[in-house]
C-alpha atoms as a PDB file:
ATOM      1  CA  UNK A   1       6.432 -28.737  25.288  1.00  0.00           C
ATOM      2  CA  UNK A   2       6.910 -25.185  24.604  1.00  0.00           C
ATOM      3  CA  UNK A   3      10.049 -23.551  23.149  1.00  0.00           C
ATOM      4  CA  UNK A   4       9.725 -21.041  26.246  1.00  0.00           C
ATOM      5  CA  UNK A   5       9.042 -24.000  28.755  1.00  0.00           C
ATOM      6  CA  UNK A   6      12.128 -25.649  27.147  1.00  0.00           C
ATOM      7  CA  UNK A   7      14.150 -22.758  27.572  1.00  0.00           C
ATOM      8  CA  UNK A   8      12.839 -21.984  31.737  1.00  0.00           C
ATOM      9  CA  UNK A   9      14.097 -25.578  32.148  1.00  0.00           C
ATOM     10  CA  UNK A  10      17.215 -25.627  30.330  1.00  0.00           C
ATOM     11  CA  UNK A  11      17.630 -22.054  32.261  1.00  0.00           C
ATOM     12  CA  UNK A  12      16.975 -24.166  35.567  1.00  0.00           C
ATOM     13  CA  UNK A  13      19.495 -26.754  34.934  1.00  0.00           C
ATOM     14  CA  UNK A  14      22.414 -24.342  33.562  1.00  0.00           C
ATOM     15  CA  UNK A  15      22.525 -21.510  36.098  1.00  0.00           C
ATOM     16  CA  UNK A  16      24.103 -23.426  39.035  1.00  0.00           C
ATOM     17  CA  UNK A  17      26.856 -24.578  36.355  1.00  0.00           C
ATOM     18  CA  UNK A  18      27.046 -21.159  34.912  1.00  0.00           C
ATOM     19  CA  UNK A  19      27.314 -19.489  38.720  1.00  0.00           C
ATOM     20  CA  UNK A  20      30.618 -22.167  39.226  1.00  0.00           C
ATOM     21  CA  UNK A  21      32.169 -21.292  35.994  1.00  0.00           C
ATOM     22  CA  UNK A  22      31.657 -17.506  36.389  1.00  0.00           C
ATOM     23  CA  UNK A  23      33.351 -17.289  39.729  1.00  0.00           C
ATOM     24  CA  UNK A  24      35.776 -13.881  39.859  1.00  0.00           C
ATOM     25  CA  UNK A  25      38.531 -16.000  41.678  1.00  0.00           C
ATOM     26  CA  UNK A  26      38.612 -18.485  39.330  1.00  0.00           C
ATOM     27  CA  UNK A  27      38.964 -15.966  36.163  1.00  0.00           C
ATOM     28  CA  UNK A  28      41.841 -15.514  34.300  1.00  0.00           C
ATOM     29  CA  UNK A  29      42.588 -12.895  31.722  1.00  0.00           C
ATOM     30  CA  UNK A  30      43.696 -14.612  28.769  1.00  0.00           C
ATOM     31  CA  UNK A  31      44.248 -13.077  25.474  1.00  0.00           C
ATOM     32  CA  UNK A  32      42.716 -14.321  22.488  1.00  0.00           C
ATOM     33  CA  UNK A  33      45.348 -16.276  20.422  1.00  0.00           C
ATOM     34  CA  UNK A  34      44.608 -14.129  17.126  1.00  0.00           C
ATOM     35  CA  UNK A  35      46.074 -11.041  19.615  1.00  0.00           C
ATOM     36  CA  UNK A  36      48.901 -12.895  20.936  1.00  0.00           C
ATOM     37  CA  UNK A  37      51.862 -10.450  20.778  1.00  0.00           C
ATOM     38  CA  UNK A  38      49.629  -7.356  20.429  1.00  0.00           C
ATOM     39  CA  UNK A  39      48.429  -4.829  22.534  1.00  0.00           C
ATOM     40  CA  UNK A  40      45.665  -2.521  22.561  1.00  0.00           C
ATOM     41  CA  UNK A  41      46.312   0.516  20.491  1.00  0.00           C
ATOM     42  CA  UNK A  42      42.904   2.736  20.462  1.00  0.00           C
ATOM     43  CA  UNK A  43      39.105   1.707  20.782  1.00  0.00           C
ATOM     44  CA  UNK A  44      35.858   2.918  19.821  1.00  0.00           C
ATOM     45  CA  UNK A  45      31.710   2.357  19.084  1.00  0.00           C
ATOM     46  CA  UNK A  46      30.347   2.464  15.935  1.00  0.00           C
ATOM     47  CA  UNK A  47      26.528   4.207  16.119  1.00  0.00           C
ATOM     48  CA  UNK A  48      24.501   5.359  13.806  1.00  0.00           C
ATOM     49  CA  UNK A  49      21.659   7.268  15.236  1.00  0.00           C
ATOM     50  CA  UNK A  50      20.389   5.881  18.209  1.00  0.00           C
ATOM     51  CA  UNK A  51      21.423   2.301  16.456  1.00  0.00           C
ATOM     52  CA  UNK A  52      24.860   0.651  18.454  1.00  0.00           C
ATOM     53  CA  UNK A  53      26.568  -1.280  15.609  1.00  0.00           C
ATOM     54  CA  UNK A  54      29.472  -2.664  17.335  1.00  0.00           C
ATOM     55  CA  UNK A  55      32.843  -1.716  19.662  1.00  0.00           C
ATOM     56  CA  UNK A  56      35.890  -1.922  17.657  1.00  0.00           C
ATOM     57  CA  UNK A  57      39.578  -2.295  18.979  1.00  0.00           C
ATOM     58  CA  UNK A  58      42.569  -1.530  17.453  1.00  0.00           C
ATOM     59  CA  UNK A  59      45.516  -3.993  18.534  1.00  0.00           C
ATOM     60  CA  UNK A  60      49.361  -3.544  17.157  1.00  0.00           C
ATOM     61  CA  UNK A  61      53.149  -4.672  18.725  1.00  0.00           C
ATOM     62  CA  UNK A  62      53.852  -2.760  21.641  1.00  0.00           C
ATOM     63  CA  UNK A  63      50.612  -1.103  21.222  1.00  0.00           C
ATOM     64  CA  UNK A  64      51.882   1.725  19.140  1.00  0.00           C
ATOM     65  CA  UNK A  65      50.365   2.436  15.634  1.00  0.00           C
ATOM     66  CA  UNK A  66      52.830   1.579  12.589  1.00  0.00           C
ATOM     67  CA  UNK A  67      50.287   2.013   9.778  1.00  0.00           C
ATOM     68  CA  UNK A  68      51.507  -1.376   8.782  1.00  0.00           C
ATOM     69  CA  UNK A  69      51.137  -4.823   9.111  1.00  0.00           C
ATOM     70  CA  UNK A  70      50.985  -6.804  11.511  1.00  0.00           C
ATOM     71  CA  UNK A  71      48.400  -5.552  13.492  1.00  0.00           C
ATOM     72  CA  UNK A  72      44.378  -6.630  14.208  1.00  0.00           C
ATOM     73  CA  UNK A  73      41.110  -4.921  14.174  1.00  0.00           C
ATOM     74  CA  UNK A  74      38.212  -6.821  16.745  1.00  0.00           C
ATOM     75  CA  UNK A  75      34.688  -5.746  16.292  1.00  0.00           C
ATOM     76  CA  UNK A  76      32.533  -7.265  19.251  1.00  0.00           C
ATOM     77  CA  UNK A  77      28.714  -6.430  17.000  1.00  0.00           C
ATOM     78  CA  UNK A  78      25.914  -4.980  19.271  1.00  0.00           C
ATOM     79  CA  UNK A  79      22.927  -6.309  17.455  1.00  0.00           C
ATOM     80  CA  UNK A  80      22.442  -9.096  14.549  1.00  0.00           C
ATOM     81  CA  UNK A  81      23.828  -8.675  11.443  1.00  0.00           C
ATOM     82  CA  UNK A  82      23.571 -10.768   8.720  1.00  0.00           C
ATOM     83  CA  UNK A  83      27.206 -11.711   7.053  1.00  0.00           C
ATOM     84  CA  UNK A  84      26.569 -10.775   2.946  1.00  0.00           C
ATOM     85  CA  UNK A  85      25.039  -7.344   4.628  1.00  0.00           C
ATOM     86  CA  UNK A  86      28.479  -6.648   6.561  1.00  0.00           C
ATOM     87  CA  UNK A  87      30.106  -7.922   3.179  1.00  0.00           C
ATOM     88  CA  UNK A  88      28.046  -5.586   1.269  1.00  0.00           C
ATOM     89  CA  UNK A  89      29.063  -2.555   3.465  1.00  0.00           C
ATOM     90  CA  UNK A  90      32.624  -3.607   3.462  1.00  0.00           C
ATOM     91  CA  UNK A  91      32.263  -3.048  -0.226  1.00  0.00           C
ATOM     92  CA  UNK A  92      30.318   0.197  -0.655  1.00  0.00           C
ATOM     93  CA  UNK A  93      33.328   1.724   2.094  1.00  0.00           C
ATOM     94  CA  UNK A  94      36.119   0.751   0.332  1.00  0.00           C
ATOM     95  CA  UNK A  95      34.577   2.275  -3.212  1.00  0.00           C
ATOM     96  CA  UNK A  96      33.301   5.390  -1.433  1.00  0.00           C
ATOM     97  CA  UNK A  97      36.982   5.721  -0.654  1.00  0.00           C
ATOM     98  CA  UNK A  98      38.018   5.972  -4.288  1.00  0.00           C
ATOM     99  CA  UNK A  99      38.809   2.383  -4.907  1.00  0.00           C
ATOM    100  CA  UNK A 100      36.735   1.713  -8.435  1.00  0.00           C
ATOM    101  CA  UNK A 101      37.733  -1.752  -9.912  1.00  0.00           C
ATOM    102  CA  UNK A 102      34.647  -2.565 -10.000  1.00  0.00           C
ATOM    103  CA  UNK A 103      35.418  -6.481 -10.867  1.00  0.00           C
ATOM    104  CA  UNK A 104      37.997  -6.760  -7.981  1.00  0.00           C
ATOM    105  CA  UNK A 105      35.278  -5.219  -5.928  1.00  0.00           C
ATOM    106  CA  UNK A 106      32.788  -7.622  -6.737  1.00  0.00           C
ATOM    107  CA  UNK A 107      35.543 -10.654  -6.334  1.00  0.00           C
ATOM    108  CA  UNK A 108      36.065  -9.131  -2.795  1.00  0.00           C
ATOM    109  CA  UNK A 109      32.416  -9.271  -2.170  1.00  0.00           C
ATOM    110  CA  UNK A 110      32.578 -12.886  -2.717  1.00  0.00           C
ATOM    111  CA  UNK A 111      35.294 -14.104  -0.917  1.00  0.00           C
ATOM    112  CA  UNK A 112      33.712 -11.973   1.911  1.00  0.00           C
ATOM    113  CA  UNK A 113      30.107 -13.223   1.697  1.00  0.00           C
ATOM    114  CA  UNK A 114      31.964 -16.426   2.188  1.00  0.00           C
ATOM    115  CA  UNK A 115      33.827 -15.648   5.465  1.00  0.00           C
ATOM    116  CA  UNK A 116      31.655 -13.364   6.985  1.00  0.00           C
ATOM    117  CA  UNK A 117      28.961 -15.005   9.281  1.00  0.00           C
ATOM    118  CA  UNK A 118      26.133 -13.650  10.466  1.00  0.00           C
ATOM    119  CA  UNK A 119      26.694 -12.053  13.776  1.00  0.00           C
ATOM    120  CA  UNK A 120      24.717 -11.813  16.902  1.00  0.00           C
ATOM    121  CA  UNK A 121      24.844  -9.291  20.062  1.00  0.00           C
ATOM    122  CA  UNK A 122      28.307  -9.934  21.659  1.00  0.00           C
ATOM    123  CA  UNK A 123      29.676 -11.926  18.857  1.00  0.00           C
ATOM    124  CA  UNK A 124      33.368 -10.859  17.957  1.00  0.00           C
ATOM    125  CA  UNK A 125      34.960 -11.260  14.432  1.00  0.00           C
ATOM    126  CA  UNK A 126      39.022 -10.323  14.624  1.00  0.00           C
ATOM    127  CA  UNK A 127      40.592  -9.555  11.149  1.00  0.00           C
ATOM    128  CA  UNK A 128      44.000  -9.792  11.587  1.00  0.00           C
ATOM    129  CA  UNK A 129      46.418  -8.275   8.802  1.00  0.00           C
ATOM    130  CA  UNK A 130      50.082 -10.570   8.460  1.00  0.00           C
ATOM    131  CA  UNK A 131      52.833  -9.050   7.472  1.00  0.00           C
ATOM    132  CA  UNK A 132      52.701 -11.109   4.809  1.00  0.00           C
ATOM    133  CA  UNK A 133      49.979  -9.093   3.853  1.00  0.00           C
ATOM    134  CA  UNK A 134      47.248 -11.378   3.883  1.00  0.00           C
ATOM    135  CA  UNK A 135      43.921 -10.853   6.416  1.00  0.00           C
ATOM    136  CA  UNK A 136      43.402 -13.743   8.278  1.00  0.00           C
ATOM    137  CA  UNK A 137      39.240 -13.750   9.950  1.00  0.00           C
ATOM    138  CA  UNK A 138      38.262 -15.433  13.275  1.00  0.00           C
ATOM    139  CA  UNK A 139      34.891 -15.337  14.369  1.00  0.00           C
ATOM    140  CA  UNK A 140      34.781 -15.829  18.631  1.00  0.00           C
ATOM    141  CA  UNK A 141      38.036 -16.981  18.364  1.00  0.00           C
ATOM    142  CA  UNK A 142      37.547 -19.982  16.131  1.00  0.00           C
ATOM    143  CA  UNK A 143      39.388 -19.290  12.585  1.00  0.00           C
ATOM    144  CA  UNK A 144      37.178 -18.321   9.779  1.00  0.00           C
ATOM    145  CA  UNK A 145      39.161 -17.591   7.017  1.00  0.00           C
ATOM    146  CA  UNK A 146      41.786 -15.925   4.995  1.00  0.00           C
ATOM    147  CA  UNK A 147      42.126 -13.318   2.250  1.00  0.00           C
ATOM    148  CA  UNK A 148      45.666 -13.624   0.639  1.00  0.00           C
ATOM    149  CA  UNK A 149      45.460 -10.445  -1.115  1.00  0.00           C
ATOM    150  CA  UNK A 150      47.855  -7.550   0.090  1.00  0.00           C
ATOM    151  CA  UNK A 151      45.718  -5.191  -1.708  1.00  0.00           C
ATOM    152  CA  UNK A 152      42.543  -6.632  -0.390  1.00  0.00           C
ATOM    153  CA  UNK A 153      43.688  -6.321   3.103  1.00  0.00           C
ATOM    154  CA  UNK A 154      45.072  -2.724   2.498  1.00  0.00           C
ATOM    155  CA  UNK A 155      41.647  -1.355   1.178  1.00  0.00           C
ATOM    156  CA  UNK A 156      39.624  -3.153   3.839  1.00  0.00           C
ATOM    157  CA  UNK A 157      41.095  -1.945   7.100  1.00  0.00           C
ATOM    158  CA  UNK A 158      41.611   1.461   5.485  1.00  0.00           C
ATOM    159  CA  UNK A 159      37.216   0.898   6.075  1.00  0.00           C
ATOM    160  CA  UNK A 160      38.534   2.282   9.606  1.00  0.00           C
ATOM    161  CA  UNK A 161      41.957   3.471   9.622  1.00  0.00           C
ATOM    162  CA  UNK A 162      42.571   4.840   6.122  1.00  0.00           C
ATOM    163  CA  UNK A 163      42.191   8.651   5.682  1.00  0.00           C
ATOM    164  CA  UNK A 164      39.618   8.509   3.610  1.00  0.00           C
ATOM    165  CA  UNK A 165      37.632   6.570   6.313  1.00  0.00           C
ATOM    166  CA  UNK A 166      33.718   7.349   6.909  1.00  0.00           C
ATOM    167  CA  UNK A 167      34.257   7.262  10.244  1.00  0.00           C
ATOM    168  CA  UNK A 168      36.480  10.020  11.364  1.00  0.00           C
ATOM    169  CA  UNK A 169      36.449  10.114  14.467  1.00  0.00           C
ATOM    170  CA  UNK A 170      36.450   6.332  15.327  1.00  0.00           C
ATOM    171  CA  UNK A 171      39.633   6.400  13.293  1.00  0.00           C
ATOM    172  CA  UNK A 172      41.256   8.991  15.746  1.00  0.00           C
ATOM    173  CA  UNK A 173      39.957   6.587  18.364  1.00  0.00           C
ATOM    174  CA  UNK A 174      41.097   3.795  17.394  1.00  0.00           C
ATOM    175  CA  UNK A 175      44.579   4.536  16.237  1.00  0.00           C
ATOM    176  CA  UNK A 176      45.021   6.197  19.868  1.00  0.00           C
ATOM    177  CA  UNK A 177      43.919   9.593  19.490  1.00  0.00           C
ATOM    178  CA  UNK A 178      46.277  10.217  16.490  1.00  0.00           C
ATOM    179  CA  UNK A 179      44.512  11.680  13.464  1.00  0.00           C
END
């Protein structure tokens, strides 16, 4: 049997089940529990060219910007990614933005390549920062891992809130339309 036979079948067999499950009347809004106690602040798509990367959303209490913790950053990715290239990126960002310890960068990288998965189309990973400064990952909701560095987690949100961001105008975006 045929991968794409397999998959018309499996198809066959899951659509009435998915048609139940997907009923509007039946859906509830519930926020992820990474978000719990958050609102939305500011959101925004990352493209480069005619390439969509990913949507990004900004979450913070009360929904109002405080430039510190706690507050969360979800990207929902576009198109597949592999993790140790979003690692890598992460990376290059944070030097391009002046940060030049070169061995805490390449620690970083590590404990990155390590929680970072690779991501598909509609795949969302949620980094939240803690106020105890730590970053805590989640990958479709399911906890990934955590970063207990205060310094780490400063440098890699500033990737998209930090003034020194490559992305200016997703930063006004996401932090609400406040540059």
């Amino acid at each position: 049997m045929t991968v794409a036979v397999l998959r018309s079948r499996l198809g066959t067999l899951l659509l009435p089940l998915l048609l139940i499950c997907a009923d509007p009347l039946r859906a509830e809004t519930v926020t992820p529990a990474p978000l719990a106690g958050l609102e939305l602040v500011g959101q925004a798509r990352l493209q480069v060219l005619f390439w969509k990367v990913f949507d990004a959303q900004l979450y913070s209490p009360a929904g109002a910007w405080q430039g510190r913790p706690p507050y969360a950053l979800a990207l929902t990715y576009l198109r597949n990614l592999r993790g140790e290239r979003i690692a890598e990126r992460s990376v290059r960002e944070m030097r391009e933005q002046g940060f030049t310890d070169e061995l805490t960068l390449a620690r970083w990288y590590e404990l990155l390549r390590s929680v970072i998965p690779d991501v598909g189309a509609d795949d969302e990973i949620i980094g939240v920062a803690e106020a105890s400064g730590a970053t805590q990952f989640y990958f479709n909701g399911q906890p990934l891992g955590r970063i207990d560095e205060p310094a780490f987690t400063e440098r890699f949100f500033a990737i998209w809130l930090g003034e020194r961001s490559s992305q200016q105008d997703m930063r006004v975006a996401l932090l609400g339309g406040r540059p």
